[in-house]
Protein backbone atom coordinates (compact mmCIF):
# COMPACT_ATOMS: atom_id res chain seq x y z
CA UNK A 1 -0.44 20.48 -19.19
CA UNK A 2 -2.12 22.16 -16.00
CA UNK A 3 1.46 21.31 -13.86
CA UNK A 4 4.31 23.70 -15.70
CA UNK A 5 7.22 22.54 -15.91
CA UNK A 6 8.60 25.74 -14.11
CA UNK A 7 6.98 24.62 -11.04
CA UNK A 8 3.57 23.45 -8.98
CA UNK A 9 2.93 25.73 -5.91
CA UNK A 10 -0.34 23.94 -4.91
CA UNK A 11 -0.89 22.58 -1.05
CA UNK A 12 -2.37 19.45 -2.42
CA UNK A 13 0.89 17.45 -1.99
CA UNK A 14 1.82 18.65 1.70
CA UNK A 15 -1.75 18.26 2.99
CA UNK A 16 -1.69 14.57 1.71
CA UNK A 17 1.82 13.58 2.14
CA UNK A 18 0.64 12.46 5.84
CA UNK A 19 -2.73 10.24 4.73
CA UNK A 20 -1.23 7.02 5.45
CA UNK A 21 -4.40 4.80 5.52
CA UNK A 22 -5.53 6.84 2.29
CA UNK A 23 -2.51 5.58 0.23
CA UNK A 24 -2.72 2.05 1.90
CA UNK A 25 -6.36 1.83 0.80
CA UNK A 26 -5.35 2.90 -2.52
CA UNK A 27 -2.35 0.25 -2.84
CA UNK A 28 -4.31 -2.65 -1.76
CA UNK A 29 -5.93 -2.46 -5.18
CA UNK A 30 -2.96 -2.07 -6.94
CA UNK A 31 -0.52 -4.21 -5.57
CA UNK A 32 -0.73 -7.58 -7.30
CA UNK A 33 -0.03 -5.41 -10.36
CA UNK A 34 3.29 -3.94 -9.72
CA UNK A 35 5.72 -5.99 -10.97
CA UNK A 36 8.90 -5.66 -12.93
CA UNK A 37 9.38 -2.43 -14.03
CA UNK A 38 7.02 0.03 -13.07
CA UNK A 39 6.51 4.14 -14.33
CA UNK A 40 4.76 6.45 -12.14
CA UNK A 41 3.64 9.64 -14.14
CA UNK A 42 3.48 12.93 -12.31
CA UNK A 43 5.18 11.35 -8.93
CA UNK A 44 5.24 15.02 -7.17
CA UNK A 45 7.36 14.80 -3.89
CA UNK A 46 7.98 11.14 -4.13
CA UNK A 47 4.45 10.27 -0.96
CA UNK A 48 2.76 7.44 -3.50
CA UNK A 49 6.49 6.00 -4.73
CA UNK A 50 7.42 5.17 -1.48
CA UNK A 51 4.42 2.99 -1.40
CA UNK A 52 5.02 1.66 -4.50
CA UNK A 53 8.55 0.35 -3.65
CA UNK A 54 7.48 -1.51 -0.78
CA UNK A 55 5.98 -4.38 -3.17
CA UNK A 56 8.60 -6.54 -3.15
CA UNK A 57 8.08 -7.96 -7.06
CA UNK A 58 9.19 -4.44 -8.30
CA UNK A 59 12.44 -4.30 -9.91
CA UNK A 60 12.57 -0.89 -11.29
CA UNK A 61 10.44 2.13 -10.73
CA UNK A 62 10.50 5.03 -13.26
CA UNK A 63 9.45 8.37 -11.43
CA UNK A 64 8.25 11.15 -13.96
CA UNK A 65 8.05 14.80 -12.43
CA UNK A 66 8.22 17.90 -15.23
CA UNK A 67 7.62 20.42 -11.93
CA UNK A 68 11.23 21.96 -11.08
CA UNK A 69 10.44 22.60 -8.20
CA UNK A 70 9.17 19.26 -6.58
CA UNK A 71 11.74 17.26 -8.58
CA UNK A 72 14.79 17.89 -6.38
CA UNK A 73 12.07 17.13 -3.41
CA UNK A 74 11.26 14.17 -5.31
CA UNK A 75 14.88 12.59 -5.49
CA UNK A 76 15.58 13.11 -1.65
CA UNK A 77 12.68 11.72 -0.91
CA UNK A 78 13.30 8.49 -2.74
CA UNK A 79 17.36 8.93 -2.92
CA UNK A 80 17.91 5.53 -0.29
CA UNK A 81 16.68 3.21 -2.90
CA UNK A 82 18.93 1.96 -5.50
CA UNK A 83 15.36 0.70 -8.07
CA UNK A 84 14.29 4.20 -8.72
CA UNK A 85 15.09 6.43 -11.90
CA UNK A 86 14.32 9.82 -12.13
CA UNK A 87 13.20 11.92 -15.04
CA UNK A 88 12.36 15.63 -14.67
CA UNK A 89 9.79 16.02 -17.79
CA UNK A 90 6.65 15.24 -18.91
CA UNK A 91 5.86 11.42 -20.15
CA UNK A 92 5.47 12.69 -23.90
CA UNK A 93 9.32 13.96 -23.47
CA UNK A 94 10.66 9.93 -22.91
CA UNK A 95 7.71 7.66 -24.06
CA UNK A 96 10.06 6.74 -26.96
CA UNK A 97 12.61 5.17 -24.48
CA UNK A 98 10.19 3.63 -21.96
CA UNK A 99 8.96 0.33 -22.12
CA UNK A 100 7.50 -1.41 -18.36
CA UNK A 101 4.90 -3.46 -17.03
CA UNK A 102 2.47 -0.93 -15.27
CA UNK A 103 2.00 2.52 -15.37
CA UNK A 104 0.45 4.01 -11.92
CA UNK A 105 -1.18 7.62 -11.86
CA UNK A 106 -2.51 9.18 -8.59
CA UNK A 107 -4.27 11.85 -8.64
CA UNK A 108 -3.24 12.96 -11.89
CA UNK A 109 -4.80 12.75 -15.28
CA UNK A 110 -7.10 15.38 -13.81
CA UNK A 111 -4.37 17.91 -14.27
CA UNK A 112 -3.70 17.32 -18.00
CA UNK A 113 -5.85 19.15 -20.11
CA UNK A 114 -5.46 16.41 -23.22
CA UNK A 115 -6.14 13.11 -21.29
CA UNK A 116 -6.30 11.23 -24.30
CA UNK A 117 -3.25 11.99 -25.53
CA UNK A 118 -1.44 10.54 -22.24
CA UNK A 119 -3.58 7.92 -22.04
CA UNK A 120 -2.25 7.05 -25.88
CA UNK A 121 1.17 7.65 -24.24
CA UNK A 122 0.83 5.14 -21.56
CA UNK A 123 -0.02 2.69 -24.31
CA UNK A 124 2.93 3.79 -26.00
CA UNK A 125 4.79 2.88 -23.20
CA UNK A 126 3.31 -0.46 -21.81
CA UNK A 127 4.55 -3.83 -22.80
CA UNK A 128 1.31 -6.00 -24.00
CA UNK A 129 -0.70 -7.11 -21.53
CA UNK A 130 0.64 -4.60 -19.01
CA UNK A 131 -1.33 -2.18 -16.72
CA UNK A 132 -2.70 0.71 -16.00
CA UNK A 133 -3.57 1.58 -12.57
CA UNK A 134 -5.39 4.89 -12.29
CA UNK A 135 -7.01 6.98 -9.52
CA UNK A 136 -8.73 10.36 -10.20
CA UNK A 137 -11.38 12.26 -8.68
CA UNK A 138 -15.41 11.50 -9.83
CA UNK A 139 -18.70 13.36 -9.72
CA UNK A 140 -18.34 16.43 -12.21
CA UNK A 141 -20.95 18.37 -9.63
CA UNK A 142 -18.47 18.30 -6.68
CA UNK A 143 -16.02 20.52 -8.61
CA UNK A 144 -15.49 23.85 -6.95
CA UNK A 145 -12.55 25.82 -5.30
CA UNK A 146 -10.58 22.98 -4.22
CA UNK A 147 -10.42 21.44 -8.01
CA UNK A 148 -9.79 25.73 -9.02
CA UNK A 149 -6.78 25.82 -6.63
CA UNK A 150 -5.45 22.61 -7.46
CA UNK A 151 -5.27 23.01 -11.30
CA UNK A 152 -7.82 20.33 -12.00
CA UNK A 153 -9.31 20.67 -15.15
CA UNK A 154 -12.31 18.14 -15.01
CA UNK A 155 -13.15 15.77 -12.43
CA UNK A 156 -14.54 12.15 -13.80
CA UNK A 157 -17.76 10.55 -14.41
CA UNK A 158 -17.58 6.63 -14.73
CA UNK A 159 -19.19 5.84 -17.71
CA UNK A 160 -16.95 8.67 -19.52
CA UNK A 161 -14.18 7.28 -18.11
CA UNK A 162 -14.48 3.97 -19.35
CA UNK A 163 -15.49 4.80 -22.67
CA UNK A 164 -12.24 7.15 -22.52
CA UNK A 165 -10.51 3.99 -21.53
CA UNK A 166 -11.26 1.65 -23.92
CA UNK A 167 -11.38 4.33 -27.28
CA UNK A 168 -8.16 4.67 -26.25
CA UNK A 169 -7.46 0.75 -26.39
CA UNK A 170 -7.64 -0.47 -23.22
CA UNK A 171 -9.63 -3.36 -21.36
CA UNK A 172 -10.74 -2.27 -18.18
CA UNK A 173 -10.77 -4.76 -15.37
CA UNK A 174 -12.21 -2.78 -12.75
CA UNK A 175 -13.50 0.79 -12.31
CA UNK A 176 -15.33 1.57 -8.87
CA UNK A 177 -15.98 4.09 -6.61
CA UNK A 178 -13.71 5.44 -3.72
CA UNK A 179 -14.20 7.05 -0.45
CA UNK A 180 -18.07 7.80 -0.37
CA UNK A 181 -17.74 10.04 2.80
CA UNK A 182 -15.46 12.11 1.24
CA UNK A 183 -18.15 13.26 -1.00
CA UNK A 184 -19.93 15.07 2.18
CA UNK A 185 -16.48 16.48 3.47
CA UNK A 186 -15.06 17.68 0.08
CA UNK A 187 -18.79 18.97 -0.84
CA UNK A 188 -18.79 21.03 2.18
CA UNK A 189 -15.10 22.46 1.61
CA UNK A 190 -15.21 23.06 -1.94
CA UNK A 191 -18.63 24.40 -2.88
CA UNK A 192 -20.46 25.64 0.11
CA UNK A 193 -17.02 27.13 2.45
CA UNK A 194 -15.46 27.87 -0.65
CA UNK A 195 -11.79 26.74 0.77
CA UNK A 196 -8.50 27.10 -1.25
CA UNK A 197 -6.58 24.88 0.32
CA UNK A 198 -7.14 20.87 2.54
CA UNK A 199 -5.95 21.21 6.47
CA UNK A 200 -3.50 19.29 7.06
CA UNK A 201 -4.65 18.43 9.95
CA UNK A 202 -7.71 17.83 9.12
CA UNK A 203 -6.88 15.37 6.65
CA UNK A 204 -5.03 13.48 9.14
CA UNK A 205 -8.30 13.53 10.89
CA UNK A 206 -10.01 12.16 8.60
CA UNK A 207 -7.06 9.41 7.53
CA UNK A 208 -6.83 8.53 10.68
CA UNK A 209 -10.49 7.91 11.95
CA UNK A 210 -12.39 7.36 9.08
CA UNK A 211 -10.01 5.86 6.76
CA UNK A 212 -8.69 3.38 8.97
CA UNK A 213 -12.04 1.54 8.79
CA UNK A 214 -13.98 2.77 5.59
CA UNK A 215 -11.84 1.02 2.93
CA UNK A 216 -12.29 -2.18 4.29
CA UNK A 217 -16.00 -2.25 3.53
CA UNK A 218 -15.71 -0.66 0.57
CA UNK A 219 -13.56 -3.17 -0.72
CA UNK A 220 -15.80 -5.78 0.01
CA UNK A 221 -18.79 -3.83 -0.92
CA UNK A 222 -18.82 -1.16 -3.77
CA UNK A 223 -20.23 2.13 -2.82
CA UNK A 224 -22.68 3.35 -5.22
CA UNK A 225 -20.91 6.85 -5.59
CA UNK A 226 -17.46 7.94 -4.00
CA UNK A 227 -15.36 11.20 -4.22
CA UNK A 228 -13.26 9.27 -6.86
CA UNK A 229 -12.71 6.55 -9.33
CA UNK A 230 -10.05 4.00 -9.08
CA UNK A 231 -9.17 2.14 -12.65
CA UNK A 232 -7.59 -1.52 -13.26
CA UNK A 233 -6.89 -1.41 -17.09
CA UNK A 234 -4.43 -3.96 -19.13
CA UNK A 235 -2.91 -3.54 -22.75
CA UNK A 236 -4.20 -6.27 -24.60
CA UNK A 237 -1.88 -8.49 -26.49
CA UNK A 238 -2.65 -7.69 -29.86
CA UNK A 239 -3.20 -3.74 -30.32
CA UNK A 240 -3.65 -1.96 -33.18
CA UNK A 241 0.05 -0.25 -34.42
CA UNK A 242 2.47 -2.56 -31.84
């Protein structure tokens, strides 16, 4: 695990908590998917699960944080609604009691330095037929000091990913690219500036004038590369050892 359970102390979370049009574009993908009961792995402070719960078909969400110091964030965050459980841990920790009809990861599977094994855990986990929805950042050549400071141990390629994907047992219904123009912005702030840390305010920026727009055609039209990868997977009915 890159996130220990002691505690994450990385700005990612408070730089994107305010990148409203970034999570929107995000859950427009994802939403005719959540459904009955729903696990979100790594949840952080809670930005993405508030989302989540405002698809009305939902009628339990799962959050799964093992930092100790975001989880009591975490549970404020989401404390006004009655659907959500809360387990402080990692998903290996409960995947023995768990059993729901879509697992979401944001941002993520990057941070776990044996992907395959939670991917195997998520099919632990997922009732047959159920789904994985999965966003994570692409293009190994963009890493630099952002992925450092963040604890990202790989960034994605999509032809890796989807061989990942379905050696671990899944079909894959759609895996695309997200947010071309971010290439040029995080390309700039990560290998040539060398930053540690997003702006805030610069993110908002960004959310507020280019994602407010950009998504749209994407969605329509599939950009040939984009700064990351966003997964549709199911469980299929029969799988080996269920």
């Amino acid at each position: 695990m890159a996130i220990p359970e002691e505690g994450y102390f990385s700005t990612e979370l408070a730089s994107l908590e305010k990148a409203r049009n970034y999570y929107a574009a995000i859950l427009k993908y994802f939403t005719p998917y959540l459904r009955g009961e729903v696990v979100e792995v790594g949840a952080g402070i809670g930005t993405f699960s508030q989302h989540i719960l405002k698809c009305p078909q939902i009628t339990a969400l799962t959050v799964i944080e093992p930092a100790t110091n975001l989880f009591p964030i975490l549970v404020r965050n989401l404390a006004q609604d009655s659907k959500v459980r809360y387990v402080n841990g990692t998903l290996q920790n409960v995947a023995s009691s768990l059993s729901c009809d879509s697992v979401v990861l944001i941002n993520v599977l990057e941070h776990l330095e044996d992907d395959e094994e939670t991917l195997g855990s998520i099919q632990q986990i997922l009732k047959p037929e159920g789904t994985l929805l999965l966003f994570v950042p692409a293009l190994p050549w963009l890493y630099g000091s952002l992925d450092e400071s963040f604890g990202h141990f790989r960034r994605y390629r999509k032809l890796e990913l989807d061989s990942l994907l379905t050696k671990v047992g899944f079909q894959v219904k759609l895996l695309r690219y997200f947010n071309i123009l971010g290439i040029l912005t995080w390309f700039i702030s990560a290998r040539i500036i060398r930053c540690r840390s997003l702006n805030p305010f610069t993110v908002w920026i960004y959310d507020r004038f280019i994602m407010n727009w950009m998504p749209q055609l994407e969605h329509k039209w599939e950009p040939a590369l984009g700064q990351s990868l966003l997964v549709i997977a199911t469980k299929p009915l029969t799988f080996p050892g269920c």
